[in-house]
Protein backbone atom coordinates (compact mmCIF):
# COMPACT_ATOMS: atom_id res chain seq x y z
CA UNK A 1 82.47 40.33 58.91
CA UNK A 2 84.45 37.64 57.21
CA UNK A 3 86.77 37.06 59.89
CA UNK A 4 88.39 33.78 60.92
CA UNK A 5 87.91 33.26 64.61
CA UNK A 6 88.93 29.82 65.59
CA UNK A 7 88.90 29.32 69.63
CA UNK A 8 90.78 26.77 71.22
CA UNK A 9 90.38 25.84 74.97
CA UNK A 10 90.24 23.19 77.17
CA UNK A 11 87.08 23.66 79.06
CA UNK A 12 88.23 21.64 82.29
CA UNK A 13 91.87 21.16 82.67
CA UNK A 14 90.81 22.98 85.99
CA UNK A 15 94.06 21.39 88.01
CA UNK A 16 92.48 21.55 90.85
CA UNK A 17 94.40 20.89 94.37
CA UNK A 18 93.60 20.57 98.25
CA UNK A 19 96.68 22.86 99.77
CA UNK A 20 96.93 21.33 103.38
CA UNK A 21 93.16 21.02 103.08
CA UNK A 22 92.13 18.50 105.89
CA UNK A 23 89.19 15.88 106.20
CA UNK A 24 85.52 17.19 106.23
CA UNK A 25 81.92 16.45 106.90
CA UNK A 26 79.05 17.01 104.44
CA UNK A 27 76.84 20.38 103.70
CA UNK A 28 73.49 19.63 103.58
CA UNK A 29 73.13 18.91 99.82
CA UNK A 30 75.81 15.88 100.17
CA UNK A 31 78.87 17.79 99.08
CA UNK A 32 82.38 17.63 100.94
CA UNK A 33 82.56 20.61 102.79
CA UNK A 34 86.12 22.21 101.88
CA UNK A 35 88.60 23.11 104.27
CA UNK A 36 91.96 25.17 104.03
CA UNK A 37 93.68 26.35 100.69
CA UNK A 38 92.39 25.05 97.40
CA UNK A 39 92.75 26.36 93.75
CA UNK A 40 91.27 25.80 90.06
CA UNK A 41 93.42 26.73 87.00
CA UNK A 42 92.45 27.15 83.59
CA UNK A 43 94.56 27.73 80.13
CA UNK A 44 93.34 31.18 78.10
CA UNK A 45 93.99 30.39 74.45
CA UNK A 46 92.36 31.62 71.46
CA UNK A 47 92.92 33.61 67.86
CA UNK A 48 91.65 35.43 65.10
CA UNK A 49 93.18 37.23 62.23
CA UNK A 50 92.99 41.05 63.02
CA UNK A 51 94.18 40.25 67.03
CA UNK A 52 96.49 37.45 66.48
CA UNK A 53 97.31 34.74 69.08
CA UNK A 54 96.30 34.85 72.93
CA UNK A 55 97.73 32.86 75.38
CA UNK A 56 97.94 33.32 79.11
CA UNK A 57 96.64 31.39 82.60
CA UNK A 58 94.37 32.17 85.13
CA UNK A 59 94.30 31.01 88.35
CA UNK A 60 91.99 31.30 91.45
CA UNK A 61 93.43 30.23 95.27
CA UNK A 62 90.23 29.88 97.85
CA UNK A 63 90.77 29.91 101.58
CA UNK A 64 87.73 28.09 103.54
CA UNK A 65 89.90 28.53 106.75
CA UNK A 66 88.03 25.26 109.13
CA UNK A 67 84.56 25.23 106.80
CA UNK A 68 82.17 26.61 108.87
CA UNK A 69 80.75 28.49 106.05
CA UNK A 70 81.64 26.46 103.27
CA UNK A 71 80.69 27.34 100.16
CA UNK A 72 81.85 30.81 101.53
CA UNK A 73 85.45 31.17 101.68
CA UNK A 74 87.47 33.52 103.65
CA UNK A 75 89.78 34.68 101.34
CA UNK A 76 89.90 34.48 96.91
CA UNK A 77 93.14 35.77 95.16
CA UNK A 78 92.56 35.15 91.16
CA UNK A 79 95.29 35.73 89.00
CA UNK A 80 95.32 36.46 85.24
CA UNK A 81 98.02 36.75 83.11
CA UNK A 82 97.05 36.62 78.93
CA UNK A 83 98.43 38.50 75.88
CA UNK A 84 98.16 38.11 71.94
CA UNK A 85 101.01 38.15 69.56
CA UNK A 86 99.49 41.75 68.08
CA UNK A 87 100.47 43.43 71.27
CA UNK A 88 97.02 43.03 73.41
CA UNK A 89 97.53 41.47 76.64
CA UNK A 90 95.34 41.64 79.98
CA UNK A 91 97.54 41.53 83.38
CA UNK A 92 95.09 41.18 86.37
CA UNK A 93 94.78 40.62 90.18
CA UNK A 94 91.79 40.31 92.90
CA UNK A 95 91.59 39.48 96.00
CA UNK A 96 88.58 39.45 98.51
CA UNK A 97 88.96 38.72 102.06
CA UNK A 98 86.40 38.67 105.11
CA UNK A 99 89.68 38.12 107.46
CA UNK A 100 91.98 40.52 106.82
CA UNK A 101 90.39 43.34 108.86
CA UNK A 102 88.05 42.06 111.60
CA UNK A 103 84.43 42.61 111.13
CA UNK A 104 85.09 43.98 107.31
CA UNK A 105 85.10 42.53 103.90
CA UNK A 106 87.76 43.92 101.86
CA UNK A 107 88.93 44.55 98.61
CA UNK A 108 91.77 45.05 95.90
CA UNK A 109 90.92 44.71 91.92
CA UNK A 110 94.26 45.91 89.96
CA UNK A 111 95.24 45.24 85.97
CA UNK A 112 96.42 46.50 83.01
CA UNK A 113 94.53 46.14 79.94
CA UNK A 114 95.47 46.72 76.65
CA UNK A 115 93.64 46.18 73.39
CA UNK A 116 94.26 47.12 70.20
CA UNK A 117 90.33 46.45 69.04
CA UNK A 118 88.10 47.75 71.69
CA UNK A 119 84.41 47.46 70.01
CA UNK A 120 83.59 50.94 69.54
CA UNK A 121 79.43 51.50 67.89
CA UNK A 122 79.20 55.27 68.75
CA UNK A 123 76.37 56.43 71.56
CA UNK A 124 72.73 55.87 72.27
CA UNK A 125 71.82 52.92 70.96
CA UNK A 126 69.91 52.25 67.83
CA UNK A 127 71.01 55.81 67.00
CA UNK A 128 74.16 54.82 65.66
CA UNK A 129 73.64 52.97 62.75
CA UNK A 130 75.50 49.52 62.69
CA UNK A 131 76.64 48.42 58.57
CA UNK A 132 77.96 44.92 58.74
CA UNK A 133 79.04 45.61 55.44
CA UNK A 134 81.39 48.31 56.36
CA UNK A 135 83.51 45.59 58.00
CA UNK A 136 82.96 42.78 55.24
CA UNK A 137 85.59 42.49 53.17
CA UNK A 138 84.73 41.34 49.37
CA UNK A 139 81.38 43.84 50.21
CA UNK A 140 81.46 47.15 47.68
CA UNK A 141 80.71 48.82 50.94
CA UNK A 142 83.92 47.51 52.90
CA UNK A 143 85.72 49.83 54.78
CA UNK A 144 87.78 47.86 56.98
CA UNK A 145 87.36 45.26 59.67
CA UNK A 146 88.55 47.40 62.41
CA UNK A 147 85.75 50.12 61.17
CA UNK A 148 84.38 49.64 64.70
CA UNK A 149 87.32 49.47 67.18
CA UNK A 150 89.54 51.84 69.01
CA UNK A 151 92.66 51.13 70.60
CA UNK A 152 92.43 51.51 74.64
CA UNK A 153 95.40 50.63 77.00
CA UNK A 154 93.75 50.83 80.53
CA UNK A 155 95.94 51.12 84.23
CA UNK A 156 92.86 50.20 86.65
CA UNK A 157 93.24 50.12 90.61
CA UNK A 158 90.29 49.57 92.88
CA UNK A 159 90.15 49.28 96.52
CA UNK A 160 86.42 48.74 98.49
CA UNK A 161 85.90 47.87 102.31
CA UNK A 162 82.09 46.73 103.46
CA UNK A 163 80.97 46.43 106.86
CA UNK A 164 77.26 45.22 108.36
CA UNK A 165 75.21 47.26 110.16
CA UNK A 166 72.32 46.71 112.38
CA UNK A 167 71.59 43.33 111.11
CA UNK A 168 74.12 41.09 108.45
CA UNK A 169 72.47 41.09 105.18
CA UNK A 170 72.31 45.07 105.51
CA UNK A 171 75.76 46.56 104.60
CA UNK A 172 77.35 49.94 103.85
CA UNK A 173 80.34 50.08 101.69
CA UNK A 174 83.04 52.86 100.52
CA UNK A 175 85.20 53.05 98.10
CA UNK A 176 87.62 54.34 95.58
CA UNK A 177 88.31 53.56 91.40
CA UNK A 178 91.21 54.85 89.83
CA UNK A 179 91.56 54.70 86.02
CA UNK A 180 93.96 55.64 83.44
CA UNK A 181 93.35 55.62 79.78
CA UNK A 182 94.73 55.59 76.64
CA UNK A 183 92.71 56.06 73.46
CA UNK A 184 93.61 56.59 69.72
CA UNK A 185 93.00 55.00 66.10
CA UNK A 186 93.43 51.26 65.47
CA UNK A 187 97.27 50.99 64.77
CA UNK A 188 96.69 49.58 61.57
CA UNK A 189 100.75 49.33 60.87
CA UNK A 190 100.72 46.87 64.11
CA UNK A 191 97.79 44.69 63.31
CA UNK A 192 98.95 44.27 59.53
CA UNK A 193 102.27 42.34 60.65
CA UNK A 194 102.34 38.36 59.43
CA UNK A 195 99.76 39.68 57.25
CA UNK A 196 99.55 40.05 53.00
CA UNK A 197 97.50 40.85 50.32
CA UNK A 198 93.58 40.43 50.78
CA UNK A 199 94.31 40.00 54.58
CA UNK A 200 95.96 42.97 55.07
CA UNK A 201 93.65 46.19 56.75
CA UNK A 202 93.56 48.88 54.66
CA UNK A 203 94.96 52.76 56.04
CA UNK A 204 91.57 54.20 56.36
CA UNK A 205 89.26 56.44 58.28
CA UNK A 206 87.62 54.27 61.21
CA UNK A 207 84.13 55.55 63.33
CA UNK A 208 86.49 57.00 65.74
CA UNK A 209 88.55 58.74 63.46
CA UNK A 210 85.30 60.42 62.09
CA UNK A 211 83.58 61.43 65.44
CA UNK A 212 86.83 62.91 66.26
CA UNK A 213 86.96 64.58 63.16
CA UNK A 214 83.00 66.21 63.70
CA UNK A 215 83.96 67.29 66.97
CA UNK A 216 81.59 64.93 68.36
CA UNK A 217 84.50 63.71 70.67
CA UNK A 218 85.74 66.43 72.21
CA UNK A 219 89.57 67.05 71.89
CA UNK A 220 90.64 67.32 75.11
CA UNK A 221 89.00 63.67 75.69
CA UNK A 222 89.47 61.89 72.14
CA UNK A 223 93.10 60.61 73.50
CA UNK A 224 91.70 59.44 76.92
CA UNK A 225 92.42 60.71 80.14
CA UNK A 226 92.38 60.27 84.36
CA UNK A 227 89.22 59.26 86.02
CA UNK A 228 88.78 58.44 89.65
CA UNK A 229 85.73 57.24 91.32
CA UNK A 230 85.05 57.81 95.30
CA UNK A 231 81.87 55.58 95.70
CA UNK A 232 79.83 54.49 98.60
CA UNK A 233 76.30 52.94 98.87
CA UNK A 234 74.16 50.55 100.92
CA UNK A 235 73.68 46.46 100.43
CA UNK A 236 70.92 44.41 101.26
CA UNK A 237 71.84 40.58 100.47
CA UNK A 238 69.94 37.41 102.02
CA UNK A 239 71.52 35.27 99.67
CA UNK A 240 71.86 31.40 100.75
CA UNK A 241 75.38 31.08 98.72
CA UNK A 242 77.14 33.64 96.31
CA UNK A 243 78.50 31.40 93.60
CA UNK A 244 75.39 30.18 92.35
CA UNK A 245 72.33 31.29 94.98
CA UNK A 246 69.09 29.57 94.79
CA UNK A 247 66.84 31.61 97.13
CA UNK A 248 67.30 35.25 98.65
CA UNK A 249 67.97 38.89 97.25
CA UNK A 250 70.66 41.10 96.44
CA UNK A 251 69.79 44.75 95.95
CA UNK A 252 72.55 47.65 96.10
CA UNK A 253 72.59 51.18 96.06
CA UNK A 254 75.63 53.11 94.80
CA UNK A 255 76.97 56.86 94.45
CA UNK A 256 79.97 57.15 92.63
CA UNK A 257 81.65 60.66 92.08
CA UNK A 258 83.77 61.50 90.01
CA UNK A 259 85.73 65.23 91.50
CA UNK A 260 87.52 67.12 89.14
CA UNK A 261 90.61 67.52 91.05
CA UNK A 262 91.63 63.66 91.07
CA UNK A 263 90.44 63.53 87.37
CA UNK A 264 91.45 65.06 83.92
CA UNK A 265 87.94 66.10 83.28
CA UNK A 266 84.91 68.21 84.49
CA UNK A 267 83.52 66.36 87.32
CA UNK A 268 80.15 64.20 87.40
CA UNK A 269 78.17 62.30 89.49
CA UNK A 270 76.50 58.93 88.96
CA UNK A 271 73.99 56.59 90.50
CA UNK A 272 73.55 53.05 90.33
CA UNK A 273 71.00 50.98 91.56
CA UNK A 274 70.55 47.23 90.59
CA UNK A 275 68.21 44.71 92.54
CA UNK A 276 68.88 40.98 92.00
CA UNK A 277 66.26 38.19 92.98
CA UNK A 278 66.37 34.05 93.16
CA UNK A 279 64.21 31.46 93.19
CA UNK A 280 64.34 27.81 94.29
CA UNK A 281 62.02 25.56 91.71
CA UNK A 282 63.51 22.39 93.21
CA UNK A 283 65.52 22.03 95.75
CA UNK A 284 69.39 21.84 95.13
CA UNK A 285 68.29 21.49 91.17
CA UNK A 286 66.68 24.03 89.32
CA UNK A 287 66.25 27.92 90.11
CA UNK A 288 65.09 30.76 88.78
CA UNK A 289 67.45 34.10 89.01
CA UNK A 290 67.00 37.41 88.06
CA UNK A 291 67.99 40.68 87.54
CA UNK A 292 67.30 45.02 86.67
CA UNK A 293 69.41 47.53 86.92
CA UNK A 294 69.60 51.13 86.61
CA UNK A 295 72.92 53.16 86.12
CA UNK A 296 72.41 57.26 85.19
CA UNK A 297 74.23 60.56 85.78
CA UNK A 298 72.92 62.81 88.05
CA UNK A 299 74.76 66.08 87.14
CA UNK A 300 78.25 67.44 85.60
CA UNK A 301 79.74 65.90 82.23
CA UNK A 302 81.02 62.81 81.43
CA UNK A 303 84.03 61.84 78.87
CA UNK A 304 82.68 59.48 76.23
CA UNK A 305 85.45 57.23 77.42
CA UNK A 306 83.43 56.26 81.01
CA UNK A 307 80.80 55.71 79.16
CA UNK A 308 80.45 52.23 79.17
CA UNK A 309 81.18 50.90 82.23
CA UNK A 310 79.38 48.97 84.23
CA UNK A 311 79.31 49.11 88.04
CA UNK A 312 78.30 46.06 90.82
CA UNK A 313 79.65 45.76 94.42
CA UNK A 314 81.63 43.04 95.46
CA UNK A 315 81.96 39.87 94.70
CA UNK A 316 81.75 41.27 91.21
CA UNK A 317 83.54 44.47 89.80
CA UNK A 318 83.35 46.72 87.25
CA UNK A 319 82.60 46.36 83.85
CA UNK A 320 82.78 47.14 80.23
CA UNK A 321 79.23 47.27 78.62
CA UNK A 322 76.51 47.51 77.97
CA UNK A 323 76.63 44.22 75.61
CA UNK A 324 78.68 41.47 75.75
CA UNK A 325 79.59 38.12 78.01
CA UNK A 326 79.02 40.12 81.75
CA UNK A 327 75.69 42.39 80.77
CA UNK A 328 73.91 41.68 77.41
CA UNK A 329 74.73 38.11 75.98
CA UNK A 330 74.57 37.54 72.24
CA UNK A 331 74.61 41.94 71.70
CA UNK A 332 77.79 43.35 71.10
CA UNK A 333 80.06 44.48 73.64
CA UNK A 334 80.30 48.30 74.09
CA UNK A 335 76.97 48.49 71.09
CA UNK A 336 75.01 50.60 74.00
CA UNK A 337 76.42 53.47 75.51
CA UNK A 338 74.63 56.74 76.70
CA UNK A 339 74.56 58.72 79.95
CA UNK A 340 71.93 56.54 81.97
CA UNK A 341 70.95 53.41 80.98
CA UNK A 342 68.62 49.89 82.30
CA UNK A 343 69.29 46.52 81.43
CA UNK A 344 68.21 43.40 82.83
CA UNK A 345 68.66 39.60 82.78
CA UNK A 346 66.32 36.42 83.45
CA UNK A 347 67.68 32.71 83.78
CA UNK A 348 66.64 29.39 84.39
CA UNK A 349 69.45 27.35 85.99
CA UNK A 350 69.72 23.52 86.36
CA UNK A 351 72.05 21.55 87.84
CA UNK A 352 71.50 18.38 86.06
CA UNK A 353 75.13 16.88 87.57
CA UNK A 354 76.64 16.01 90.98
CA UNK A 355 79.38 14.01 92.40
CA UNK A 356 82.76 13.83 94.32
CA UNK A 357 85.67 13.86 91.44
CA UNK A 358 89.41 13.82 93.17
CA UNK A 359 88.03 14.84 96.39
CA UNK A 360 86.45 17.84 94.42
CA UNK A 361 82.71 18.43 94.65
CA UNK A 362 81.84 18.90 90.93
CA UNK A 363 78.57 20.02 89.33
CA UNK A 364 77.32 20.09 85.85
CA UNK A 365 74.88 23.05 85.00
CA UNK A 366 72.65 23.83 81.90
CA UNK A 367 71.11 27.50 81.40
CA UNK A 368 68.29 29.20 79.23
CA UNK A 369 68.59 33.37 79.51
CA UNK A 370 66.50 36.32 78.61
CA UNK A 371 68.76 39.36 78.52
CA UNK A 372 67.59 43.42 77.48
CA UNK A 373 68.78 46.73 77.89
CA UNK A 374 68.51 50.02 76.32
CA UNK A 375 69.80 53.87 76.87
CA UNK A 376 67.19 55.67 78.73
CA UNK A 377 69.24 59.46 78.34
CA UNK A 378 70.83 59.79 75.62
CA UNK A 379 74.59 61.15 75.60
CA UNK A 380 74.47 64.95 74.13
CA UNK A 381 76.38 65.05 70.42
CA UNK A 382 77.10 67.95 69.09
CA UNK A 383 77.23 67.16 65.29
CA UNK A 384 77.03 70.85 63.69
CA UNK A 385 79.84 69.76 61.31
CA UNK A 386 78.37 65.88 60.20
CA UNK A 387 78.30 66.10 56.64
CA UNK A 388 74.49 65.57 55.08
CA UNK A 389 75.23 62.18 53.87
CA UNK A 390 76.69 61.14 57.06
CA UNK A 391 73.53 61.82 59.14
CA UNK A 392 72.50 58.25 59.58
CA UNK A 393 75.58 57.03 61.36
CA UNK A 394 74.24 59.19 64.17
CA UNK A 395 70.32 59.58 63.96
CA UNK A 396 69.85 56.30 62.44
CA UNK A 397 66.59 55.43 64.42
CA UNK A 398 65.05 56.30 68.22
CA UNK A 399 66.38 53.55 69.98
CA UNK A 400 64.43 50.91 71.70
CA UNK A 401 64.84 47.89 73.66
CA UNK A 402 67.95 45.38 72.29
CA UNK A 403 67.26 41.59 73.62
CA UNK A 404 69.07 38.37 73.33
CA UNK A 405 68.16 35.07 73.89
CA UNK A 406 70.51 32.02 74.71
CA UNK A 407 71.78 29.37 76.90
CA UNK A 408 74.91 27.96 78.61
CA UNK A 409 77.00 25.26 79.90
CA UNK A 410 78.83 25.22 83.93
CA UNK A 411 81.24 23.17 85.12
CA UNK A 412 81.83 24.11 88.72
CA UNK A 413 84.70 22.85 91.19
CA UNK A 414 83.84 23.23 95.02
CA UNK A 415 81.02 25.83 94.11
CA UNK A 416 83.23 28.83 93.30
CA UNK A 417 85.37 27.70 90.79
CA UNK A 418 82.70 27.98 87.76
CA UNK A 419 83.91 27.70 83.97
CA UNK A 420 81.17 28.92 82.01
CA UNK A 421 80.39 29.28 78.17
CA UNK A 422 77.13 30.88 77.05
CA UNK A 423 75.90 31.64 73.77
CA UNK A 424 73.50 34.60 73.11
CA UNK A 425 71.78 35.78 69.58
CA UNK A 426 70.16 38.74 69.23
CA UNK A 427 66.57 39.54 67.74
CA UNK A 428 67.84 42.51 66.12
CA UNK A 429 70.94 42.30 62.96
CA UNK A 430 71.83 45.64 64.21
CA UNK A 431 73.27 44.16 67.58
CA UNK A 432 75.42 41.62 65.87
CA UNK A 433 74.81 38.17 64.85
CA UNK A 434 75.75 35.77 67.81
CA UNK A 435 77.92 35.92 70.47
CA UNK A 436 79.66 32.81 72.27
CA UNK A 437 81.46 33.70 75.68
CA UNK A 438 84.02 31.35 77.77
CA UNK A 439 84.58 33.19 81.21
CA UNK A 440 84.67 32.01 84.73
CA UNK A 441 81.00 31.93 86.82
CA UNK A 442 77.50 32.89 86.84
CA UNK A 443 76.63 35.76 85.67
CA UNK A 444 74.96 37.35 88.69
């Protein structure tokens, strides 16, 4: 795609500031241990032709209460407020507390997020045939550059409480996931303001529009719909830090059901399972992390539109996927999407910088990753009316694994504060070309 993507950002205007923080002693690997209220800020600013302008902040507010478990905090609250001049925006809050109800860690995850160019591939993999050409304009196979893209608004509300049991790395958690969504066509009209001649995206059919056309969406689902999740599940986490561990486990097992009453949909049941492992290769330096999971559907039918999310327990939430920055690095967000799915990461982490900046504790951290996935059951199409010619887009080939390879750059403020930019590429041309991702921490 011959699109003009220019990102501008200022990797560490992180204002960063003690809020009645007090004087502290030293952890064990030489870094202030924080006390009180602190925060780390960051601009979000970037643009290309088809979304426009974004602009926004983001903010994070830590609470290490007296220190005692520094670099655990006892309360986060981030903050995110970002839109484009096309009409996208993303309007988020979280907070995570171990204090506000004794003996339980709690929490809230609520947004709204629109976009008017949600990546949209189709389902099952390799089965969907990716053109780049059908989004290249000058190409004599250009469609449009939106061919792949749907428009999504999302209302999102989650709320989670986790409690130990028998011994503290063994928890049980419950929760509940509320979603509303909003699908249709690309509003071309929208996207084509400020725009002329050449630049200007053409009043086509897009994927979606096609599917929907086949029947392969269904029609009481192609304009979105109401989904709520009641999970719960059991943790097992002898992690030595959360930020950025260097020895210890995480594994998790999660049921999430989705009953038709609270939903706009048949009902359906889900499983997750994801195990994450790390390493110490020297001491307060280098480590090794890694990480498989499993996510499938255990009975009933999903809506095409849960298809690709992704779901962890807390201290991370859920996800779009599978591809892009939080799953597959370098693949395409959203390029693999079926009914149960594995994916898995491996990283080498070095911190290769230390020091005490502002009464800060600042590191500097390099990266090398290994990341794969695939669809292990596919989603069921029916595709009785796909024209002949129009086979491929569906049964292009049986899909197989899709890996990336890549590295990254941290720049972390009192361990939890982390601004991150990785770049991934993928073996394969039909998961993209390469991806470059500017978020906030470690992946897992």
């Amino acid at each position: 795609m011959n699109k003009r993507q220019v990102i501008f950002f200022i990797l560490f205007i992180l204002q960063a500031a003690d809020l009645h923080a007090q004087d502290s002693t030293l952890t064990p690997a030489g870094e202030k241990r924080k006390t009180g209220w602190t925060f780390g800020t960051l601009p979000v600013l970037s643009y290309n032709t088809d979304m426009g302008l974004r602009y926004g902040w983001l903010v994070n507010f830590y609470d290490y209460g007296k220190g005692h478990v520094y670099p655990f905090y006892d309360h986060s609250i981030y903050l995110e407020a970002s839109r484009t001049t096309k009409g996208g925006g993303i309007y988020q809050i979280q907070v995570d507390s171990r204090k506000l109800l004794k003996g339980w860690r709690t929490m809230l995850d609520a947004g709204l997020f629109t976009e008017q160019g949600l990546d949209f591939f189709g389902f099952n993999g390799y089965q969907a045939w990716y053109n780049p050409a059908f989004i290249q304009p000058g190409d004599p196979a250009y469609i449009s550059r939106v061919f792949y893209r749907i428009h999504r608004n999302m209302y999102h509300i989650s709320l989670s409480a986790y409690k130990s049991f028998f011994i503290p790395s063994f928890r049980w958690f419950a929760g509940i996931e509320y979603s509303h969504i909003l699908i249709h066509t690309v509003d071309i009209h929208s996207l084509n303001k400020g725009l002329s001649g050449a630049e200007e995206l053409p009043d086509t059919f897009l994927l979606y529009d096609h599917y929907v056309a086949w029947g392969i969406i269904r029609p009481s689902e192609k304009n979105g719909g109401d989904n709520t999740l009641i999970k719960t599940g059991v943790i097992y986490d002898t992690r030595n830090e959360e930020a950025n561990p260097s020895g210890g486990v995480w594994s998790e097992l999660q049921l999430l059901g989705a009953p038709s009453f609270l939903c706009s949909h048949p009902s359906y049941l889900r499983l997750a399972f994801t195990h994450r492992q790390y390493v110490s290769l020297v001491p307060e330096k280098l480590s090794f992390a890694g990480r498989i999971s499993w996510q499938g559907k255990l009975l009933g039918q999903m809506p095409f539109y849960m298809l690709p999310f992704i779901y962890n327990t807390v201290p991370n939430y859920t996800r779009d996927g599978l591809g892009g920055y939080a799953t597959l690095r370098g693949i395409m967000r959203n390029r693999i999407a079926g009914e149960d799915y594995v994916y898995g990461n491996l990283e080498i982490r070095w911190k290769f910088f230390r020091t005490l900046l502002w009464k800060q504790n600042l590191y500097l951290a390099l990266s090398a990753f290994a990341d794969g996935g695939m669809v292990t059951r596919p989603y069921s199409l029916n595709a009785a009316a796909v024209p002949e010619e129009y086979r491929s887009w569906i049964s292009y080939r049986p899909e197989t694994l899709h890996v990336a390879f890549g590295g990254g750059l941290r720049i972390a403020l009192n361990n939890n504060f982390i601004v991150a930019v990785d770049t991934g590429v993928p073996l394969n041309p039909q998961d993209g070309k390469t991806g470059v991702y500017i978020f906030l921490g470690w992946l897992f």
